[in-house]
C-alpha atoms as a PDB file:
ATOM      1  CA  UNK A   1      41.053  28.000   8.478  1.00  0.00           C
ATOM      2  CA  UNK A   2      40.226  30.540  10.781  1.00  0.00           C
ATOM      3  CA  UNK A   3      39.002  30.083  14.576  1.00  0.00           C
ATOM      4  CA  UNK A   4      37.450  32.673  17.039  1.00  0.00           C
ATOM      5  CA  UNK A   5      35.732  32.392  19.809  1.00  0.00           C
ATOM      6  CA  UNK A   6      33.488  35.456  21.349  1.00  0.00           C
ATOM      7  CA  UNK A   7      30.932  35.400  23.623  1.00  0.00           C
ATOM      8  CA  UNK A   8      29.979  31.926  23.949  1.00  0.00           C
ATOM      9  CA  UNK A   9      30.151  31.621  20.010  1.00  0.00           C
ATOM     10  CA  UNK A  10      32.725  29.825  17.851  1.00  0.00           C
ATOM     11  CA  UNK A  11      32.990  31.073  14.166  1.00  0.00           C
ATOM     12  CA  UNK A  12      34.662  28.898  11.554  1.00  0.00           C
ATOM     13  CA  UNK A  13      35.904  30.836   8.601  1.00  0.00           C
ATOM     14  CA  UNK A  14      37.395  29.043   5.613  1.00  0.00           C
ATOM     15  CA  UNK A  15      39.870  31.658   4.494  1.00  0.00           C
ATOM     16  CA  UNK A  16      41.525  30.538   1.356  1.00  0.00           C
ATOM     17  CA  UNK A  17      39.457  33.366  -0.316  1.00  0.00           C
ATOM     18  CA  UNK A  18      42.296  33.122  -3.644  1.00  0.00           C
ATOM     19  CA  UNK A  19      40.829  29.511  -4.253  1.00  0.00           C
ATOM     20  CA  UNK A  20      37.453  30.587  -3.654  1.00  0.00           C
ATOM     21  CA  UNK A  21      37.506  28.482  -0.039  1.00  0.00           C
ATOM     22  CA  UNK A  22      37.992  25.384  -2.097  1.00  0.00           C
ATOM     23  CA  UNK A  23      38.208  22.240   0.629  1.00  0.00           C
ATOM     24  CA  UNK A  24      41.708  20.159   0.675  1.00  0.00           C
ATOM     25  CA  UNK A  25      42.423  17.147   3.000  1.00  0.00           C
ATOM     26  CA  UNK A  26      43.797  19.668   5.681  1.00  0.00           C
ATOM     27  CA  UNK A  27      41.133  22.212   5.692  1.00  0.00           C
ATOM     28  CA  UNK A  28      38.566  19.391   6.116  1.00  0.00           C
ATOM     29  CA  UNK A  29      40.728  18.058   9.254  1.00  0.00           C
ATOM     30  CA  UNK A  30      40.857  22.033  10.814  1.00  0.00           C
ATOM     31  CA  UNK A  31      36.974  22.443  10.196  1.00  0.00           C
ATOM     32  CA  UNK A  32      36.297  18.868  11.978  1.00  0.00           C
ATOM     33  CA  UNK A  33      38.871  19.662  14.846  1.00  0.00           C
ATOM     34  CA  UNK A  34      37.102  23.447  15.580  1.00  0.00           C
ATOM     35  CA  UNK A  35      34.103  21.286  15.783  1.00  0.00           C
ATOM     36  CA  UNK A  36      34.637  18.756  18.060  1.00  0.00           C
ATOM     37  CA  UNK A  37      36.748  20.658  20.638  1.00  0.00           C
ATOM     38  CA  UNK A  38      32.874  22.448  20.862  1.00  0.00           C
ATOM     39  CA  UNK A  39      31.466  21.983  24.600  1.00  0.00           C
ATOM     40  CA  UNK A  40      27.730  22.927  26.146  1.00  0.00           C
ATOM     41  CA  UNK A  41      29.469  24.100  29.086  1.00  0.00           C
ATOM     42  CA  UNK A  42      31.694  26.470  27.031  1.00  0.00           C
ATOM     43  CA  UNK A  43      29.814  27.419  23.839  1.00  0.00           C
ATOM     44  CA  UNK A  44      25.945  28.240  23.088  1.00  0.00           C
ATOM     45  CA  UNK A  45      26.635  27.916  19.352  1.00  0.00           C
ATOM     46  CA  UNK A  46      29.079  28.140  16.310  1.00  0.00           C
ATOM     47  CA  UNK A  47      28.936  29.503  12.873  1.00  0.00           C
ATOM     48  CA  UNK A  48      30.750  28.481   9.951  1.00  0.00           C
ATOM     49  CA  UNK A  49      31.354  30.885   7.040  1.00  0.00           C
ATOM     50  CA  UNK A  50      33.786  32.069   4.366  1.00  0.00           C
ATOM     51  CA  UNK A  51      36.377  34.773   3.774  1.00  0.00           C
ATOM     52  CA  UNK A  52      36.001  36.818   0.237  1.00  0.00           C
ATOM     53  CA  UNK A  53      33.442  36.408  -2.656  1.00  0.00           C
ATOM     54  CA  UNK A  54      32.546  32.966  -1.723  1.00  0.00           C
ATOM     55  CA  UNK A  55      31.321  30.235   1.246  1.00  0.00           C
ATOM     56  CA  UNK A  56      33.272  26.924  -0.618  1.00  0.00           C
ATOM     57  CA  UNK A  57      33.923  26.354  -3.872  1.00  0.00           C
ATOM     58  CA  UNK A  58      34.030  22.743  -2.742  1.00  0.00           C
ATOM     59  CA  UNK A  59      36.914  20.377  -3.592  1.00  0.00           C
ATOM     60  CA  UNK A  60      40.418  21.671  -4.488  1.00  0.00           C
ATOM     61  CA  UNK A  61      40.653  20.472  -8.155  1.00  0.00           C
ATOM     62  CA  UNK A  62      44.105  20.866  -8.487  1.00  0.00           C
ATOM     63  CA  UNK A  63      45.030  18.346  -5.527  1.00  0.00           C
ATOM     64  CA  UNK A  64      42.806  16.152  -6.922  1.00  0.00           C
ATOM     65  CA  UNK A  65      45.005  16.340 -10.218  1.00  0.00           C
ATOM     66  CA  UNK A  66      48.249  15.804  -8.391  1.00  0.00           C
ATOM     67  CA  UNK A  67      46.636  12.758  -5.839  1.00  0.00           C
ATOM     68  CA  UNK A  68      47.569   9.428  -6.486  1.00  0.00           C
ATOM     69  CA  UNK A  69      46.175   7.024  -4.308  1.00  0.00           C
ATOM     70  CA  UNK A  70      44.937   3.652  -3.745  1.00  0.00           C
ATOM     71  CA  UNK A  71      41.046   2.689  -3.528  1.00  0.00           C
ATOM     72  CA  UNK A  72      41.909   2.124  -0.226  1.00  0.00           C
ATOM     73  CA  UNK A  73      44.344   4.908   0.412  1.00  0.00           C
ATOM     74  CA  UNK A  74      40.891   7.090  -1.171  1.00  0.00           C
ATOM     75  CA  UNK A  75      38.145   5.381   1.140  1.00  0.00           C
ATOM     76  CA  UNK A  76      40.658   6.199   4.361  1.00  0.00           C
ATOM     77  CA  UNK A  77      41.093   9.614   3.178  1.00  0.00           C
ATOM     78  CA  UNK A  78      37.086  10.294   2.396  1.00  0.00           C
ATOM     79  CA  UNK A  79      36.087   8.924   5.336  1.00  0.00           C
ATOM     80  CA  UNK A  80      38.670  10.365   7.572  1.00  0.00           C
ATOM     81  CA  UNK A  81      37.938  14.091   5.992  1.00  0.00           C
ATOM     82  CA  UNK A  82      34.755  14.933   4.424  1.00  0.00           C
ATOM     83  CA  UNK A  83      33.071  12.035   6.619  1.00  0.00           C
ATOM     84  CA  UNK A  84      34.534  12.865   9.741  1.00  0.00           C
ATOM     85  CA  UNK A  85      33.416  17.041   8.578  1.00  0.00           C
ATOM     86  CA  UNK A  86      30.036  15.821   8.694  1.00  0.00           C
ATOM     87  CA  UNK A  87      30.301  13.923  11.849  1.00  0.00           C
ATOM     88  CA  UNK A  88      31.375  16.394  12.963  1.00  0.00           C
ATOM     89  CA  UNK A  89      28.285  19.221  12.388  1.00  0.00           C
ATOM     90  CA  UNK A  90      25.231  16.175  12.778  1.00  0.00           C
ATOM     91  CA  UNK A  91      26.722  15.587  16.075  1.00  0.00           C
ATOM     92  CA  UNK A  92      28.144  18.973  17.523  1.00  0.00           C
ATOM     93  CA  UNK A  93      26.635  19.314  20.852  1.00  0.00           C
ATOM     94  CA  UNK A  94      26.021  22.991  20.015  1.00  0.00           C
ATOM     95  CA  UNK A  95      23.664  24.293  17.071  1.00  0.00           C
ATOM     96  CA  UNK A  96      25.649  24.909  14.072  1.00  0.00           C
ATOM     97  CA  UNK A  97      24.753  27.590  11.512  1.00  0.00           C
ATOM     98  CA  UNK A  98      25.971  28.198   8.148  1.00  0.00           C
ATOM     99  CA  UNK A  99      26.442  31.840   7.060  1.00  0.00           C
ATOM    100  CA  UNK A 100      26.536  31.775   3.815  1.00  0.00           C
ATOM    101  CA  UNK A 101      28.300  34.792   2.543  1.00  0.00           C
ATOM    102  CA  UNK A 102      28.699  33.377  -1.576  1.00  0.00           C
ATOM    103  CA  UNK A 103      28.608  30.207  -3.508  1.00  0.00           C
ATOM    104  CA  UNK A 104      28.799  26.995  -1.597  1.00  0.00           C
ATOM    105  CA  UNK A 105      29.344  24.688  -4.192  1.00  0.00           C
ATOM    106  CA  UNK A 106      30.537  20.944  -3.849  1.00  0.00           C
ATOM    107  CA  UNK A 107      31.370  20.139  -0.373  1.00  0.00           C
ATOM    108  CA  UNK A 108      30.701  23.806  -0.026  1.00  0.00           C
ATOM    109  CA  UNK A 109      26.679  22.698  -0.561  1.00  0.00           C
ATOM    110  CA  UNK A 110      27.217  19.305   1.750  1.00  0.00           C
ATOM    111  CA  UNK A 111      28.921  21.606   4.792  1.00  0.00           C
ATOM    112  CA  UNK A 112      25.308  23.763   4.769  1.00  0.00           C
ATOM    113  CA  UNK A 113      22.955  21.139   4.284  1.00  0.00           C
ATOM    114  CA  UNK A 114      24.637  19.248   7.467  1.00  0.00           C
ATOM    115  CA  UNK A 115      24.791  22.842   9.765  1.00  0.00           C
ATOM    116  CA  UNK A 116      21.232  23.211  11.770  1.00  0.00           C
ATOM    117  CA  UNK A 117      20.475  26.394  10.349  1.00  0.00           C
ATOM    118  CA  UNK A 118      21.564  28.239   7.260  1.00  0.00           C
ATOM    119  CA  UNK A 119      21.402  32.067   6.402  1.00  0.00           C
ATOM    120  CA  UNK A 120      22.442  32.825   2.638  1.00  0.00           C
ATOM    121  CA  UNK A 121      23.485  36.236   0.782  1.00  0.00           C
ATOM    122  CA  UNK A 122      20.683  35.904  -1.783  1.00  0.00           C
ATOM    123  CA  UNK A 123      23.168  36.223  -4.953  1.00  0.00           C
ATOM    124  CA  UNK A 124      24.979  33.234  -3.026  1.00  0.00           C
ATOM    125  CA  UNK A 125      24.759  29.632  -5.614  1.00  0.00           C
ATOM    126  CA  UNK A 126      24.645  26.180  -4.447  1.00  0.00           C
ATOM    127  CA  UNK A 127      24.789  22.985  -6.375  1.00  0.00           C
ATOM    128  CA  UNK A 128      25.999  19.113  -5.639  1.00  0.00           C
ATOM    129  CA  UNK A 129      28.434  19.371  -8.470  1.00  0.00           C
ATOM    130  CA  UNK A 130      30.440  16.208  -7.663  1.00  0.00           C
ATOM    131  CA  UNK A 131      28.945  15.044 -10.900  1.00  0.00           C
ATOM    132  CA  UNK A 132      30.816  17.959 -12.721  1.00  0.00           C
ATOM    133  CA  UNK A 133      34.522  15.831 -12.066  1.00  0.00           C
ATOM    134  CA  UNK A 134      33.181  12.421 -11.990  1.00  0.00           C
ATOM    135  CA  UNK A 135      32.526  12.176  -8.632  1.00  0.00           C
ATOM    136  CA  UNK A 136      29.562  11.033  -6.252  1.00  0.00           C
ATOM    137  CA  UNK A 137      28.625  13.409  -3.702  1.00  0.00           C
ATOM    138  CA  UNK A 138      30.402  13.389  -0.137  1.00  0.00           C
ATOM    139  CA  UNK A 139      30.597  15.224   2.972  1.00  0.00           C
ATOM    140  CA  UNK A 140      27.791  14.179   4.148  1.00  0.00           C
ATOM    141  CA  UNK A 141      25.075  14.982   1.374  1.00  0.00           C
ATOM    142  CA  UNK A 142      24.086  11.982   0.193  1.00  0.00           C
ATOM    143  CA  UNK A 143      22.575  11.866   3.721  1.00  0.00           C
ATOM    144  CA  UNK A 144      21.832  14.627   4.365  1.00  0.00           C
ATOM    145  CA  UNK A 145      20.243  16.597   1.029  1.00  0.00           C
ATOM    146  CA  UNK A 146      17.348  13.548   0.061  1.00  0.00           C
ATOM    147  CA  UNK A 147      16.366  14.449   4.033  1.00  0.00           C
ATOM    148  CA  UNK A 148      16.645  17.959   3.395  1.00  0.00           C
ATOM    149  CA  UNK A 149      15.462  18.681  -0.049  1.00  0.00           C
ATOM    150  CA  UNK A 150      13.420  15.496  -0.461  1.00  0.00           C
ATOM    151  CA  UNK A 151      14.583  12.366  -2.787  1.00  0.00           C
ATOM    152  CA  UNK A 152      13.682  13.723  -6.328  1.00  0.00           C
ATOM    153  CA  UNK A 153      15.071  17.835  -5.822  1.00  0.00           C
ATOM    154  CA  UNK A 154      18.297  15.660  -4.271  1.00  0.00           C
ATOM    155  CA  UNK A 155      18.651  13.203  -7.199  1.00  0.00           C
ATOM    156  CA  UNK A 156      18.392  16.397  -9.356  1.00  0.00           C
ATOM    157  CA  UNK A 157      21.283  18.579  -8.098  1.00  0.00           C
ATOM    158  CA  UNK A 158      23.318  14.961  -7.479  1.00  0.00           C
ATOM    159  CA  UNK A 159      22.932  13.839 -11.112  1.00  0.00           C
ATOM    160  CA  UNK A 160      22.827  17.018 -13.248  1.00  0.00           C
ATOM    161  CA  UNK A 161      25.566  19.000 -11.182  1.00  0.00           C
ATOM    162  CA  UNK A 162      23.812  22.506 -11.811  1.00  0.00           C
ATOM    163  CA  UNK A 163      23.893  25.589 -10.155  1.00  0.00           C
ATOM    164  CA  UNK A 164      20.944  26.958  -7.766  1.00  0.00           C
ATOM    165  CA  UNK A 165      19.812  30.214  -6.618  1.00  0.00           C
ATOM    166  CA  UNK A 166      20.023  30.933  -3.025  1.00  0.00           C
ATOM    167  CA  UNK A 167      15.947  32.027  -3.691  1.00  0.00           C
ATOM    168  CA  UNK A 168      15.369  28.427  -4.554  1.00  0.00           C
ATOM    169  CA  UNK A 169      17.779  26.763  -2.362  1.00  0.00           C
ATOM    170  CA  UNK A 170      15.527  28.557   0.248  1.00  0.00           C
ATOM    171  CA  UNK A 171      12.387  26.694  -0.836  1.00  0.00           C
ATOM    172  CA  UNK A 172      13.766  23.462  -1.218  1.00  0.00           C
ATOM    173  CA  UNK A 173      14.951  24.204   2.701  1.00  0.00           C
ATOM    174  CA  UNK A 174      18.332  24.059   1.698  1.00  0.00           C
ATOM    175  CA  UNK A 175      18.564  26.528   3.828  1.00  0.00           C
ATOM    176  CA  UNK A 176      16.480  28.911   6.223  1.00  0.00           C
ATOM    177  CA  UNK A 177      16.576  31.896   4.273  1.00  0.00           C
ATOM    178  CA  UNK A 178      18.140  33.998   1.484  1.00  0.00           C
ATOM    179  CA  UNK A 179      18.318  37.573   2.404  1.00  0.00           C
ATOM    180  CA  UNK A 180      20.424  40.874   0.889  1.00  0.00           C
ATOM    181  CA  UNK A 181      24.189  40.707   1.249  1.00  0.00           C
ATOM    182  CA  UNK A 182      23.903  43.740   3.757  1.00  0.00           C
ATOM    183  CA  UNK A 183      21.514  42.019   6.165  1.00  0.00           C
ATOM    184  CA  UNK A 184      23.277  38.765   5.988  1.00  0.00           C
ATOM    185  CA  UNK A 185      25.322  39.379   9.771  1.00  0.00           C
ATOM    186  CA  UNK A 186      22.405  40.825  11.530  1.00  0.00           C
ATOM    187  CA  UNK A 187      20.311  37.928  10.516  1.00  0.00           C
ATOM    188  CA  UNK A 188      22.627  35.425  11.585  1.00  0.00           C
ATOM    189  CA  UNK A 189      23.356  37.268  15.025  1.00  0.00           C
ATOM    190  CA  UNK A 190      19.858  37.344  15.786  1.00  0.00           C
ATOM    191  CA  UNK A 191      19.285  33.650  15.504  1.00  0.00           C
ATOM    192  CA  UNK A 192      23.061  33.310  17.351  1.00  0.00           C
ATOM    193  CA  UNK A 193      21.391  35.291  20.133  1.00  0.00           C
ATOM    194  CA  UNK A 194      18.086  33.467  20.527  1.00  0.00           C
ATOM    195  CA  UNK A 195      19.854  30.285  20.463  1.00  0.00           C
ATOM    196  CA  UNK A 196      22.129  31.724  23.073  1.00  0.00           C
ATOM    197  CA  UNK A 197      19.395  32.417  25.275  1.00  0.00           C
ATOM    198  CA  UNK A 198      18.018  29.073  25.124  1.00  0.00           C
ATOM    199  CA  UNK A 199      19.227  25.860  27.311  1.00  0.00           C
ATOM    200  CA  UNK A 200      22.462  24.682  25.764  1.00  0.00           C
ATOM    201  CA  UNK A 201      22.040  21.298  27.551  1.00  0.00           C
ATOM    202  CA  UNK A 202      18.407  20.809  26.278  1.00  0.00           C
ATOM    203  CA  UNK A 203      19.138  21.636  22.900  1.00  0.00           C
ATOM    204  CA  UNK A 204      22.095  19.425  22.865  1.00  0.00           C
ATOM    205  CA  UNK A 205      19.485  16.256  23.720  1.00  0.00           C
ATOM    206  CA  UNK A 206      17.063  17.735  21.469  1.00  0.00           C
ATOM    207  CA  UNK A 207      19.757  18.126  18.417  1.00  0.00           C
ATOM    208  CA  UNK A 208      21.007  14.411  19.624  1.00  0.00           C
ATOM    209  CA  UNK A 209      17.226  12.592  19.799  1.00  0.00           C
ATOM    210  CA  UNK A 210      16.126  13.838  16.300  1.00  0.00           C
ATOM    211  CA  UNK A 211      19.258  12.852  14.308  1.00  0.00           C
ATOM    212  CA  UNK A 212      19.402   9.588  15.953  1.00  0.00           C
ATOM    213  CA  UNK A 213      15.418   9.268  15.058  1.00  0.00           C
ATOM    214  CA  UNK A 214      15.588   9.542  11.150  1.00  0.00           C
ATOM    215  CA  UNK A 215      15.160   6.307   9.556  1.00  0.00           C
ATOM    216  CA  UNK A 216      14.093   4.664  12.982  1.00  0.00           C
ATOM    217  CA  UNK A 217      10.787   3.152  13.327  1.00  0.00           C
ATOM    218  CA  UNK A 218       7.917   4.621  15.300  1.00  0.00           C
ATOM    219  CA  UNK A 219       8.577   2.642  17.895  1.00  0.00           C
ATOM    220  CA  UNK A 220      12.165   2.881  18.162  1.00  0.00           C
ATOM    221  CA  UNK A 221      12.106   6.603  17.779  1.00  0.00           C
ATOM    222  CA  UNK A 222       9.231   7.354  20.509  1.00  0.00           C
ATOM    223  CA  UNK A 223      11.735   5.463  23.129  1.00  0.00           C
ATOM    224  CA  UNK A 224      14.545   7.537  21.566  1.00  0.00           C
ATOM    225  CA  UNK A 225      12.392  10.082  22.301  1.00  0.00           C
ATOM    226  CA  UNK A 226      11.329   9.002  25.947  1.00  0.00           C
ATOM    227  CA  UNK A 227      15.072   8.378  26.850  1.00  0.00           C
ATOM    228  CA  UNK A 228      16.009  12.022  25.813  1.00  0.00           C
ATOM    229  CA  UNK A 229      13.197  13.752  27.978  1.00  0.00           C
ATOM    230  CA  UNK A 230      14.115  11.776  30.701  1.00  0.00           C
ATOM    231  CA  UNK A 231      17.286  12.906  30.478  1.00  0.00           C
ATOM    232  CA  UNK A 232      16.075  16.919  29.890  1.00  0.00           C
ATOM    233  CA  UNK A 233      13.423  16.229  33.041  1.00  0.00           C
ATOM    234  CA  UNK A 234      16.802  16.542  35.300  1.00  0.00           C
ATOM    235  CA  UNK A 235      18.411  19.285  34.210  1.00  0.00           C
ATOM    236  CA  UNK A 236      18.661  23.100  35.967  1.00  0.00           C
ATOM    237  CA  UNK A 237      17.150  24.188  33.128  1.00  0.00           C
ATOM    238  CA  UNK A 238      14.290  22.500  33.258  1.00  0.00           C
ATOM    239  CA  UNK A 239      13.521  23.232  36.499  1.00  0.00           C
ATOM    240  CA  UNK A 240      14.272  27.290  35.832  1.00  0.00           C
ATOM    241  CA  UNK A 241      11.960  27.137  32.756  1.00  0.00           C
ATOM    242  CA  UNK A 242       9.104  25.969  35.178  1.00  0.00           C
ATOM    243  CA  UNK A 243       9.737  28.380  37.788  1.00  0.00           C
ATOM    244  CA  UNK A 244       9.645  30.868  35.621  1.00  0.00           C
ATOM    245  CA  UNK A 245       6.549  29.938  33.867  1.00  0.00           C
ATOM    246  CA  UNK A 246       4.721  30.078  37.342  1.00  0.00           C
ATOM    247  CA  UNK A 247       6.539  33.093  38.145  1.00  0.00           C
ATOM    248  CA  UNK A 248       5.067  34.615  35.118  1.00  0.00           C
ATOM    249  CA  UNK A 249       8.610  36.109  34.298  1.00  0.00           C
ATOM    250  CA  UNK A 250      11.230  35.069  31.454  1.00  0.00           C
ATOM    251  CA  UNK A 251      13.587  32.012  32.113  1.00  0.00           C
ATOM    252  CA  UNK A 252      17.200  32.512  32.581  1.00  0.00           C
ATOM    253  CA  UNK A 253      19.132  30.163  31.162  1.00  0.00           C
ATOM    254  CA  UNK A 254      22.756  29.192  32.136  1.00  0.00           C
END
């Protein structure tokens, strides 16, 4: 796992590019750990991606084949790894975005559909092919795809294990976009940048109120909702993006 930071950005790059980026217990621990160390007042946004041909091949087969484990030994490990990876992205206080330079396969597939934003190469494949070695899918996705994808696309890529195009995994909202290989960095800069230029702080209780609204009810969500505005009503930036509005100039954001 590779980390650097530039200009307010953090980029995550899984760079085991001989085993296609495949996830093992450790690289799950690095990802989470780049992740949480994340601060508004030191980062505007991070980007996770891949080194070589591909994003994540997903699990590491071979470990699998050599662990030997207890159920509860497994449940630690799950939910200690590709739990706490997820955990991690829903509740970064910093918009997360997937560039997807290749396949994200596996946990590959759960790591974008938990980012805020994905970009994709468009020869780039995605599929939820846990099924493929017995296994139900983790890191996250059987939250976050049925959300994402809606419950019948999600029960199709959890239960037949197939590969996707990065043309369909774009209208299923998989992710934002599939665009050419060569246009891949600019596009992902460009939404770096405008994120950059908005209110970290606001988009932190923004990111924060609509997780912790899915699956609330209506009522529970609007005061969700209230509380978080509240919050946003006392902030510099608030008070910058009004000034600026009456000033009939663009904000500047911290």
């Amino acid at each position: 796992m590779r980390v650097d930071d530039a200009d307010g950005v953090r980029t995550v790059t899984f760079d085991r590019p001989e085993a296609k980026n495949a996830f093992t217990a450790d690289v799950a621990r690095e990802l989470s750990a780049a992740l949480e160390q994340l601060t508004p007042e030191a980062f505007d946004a991070a980007v996770i991606t891949g080194d070589g041909d591909a994003f994540s091949a997903g699990g590491d087969i071979r470990a699998m084949a050599e662990r030997d484990e207890t159920a509860r030994e497994a449940y630690e490990r799950v939910r200690g790894t590709l739990g706490r990876v997820a955990e991690a992205i829903l509740t970064a206080p910093v918009p997360v975005v997937a560039r997807v330079n290749g396949d994200a396969v596996g946990a590959g597939t759960s790591v974008v559909a938990a980012c805020d934003f994905a970009y994709a190469a468009s020869d780039a494949r995605f599929g939820a092919s846990f099924v493929n070695v017995g296994l139900v899918p983790d890191a996250g996705a059987t939250v976050t795809l049925p959300r994402l994808v809606g419950l019948r696309a999600a029960k199709e890529l959890a239960f037949t294990g197939k590969l996707i195009s990065a043309e369909r995994a774009a209208a299923l909202d998989l992710v934002n976009e599939a665009v050419e290989p060569a246009d891949l960095d600019a596009v992902v800069d460009e939404t770096v940048e405008t994120l950059a230029a908005q209110p970290t702080e606001t988009l932190a209780l923004a990111k924060e109120a609509i997780h912790a609204n899915l699956g609330r009810s209506l009522a529970d969500g609007l005061e969700r909702e209230a509380h978080a505005q509240t919050l946003a009503y006392d902030t510099d930036a608030h008070e910058e993006g009004v000034s600026a509005f009456l000033e009939k100039r663009p904000p500047e954001f911290d």
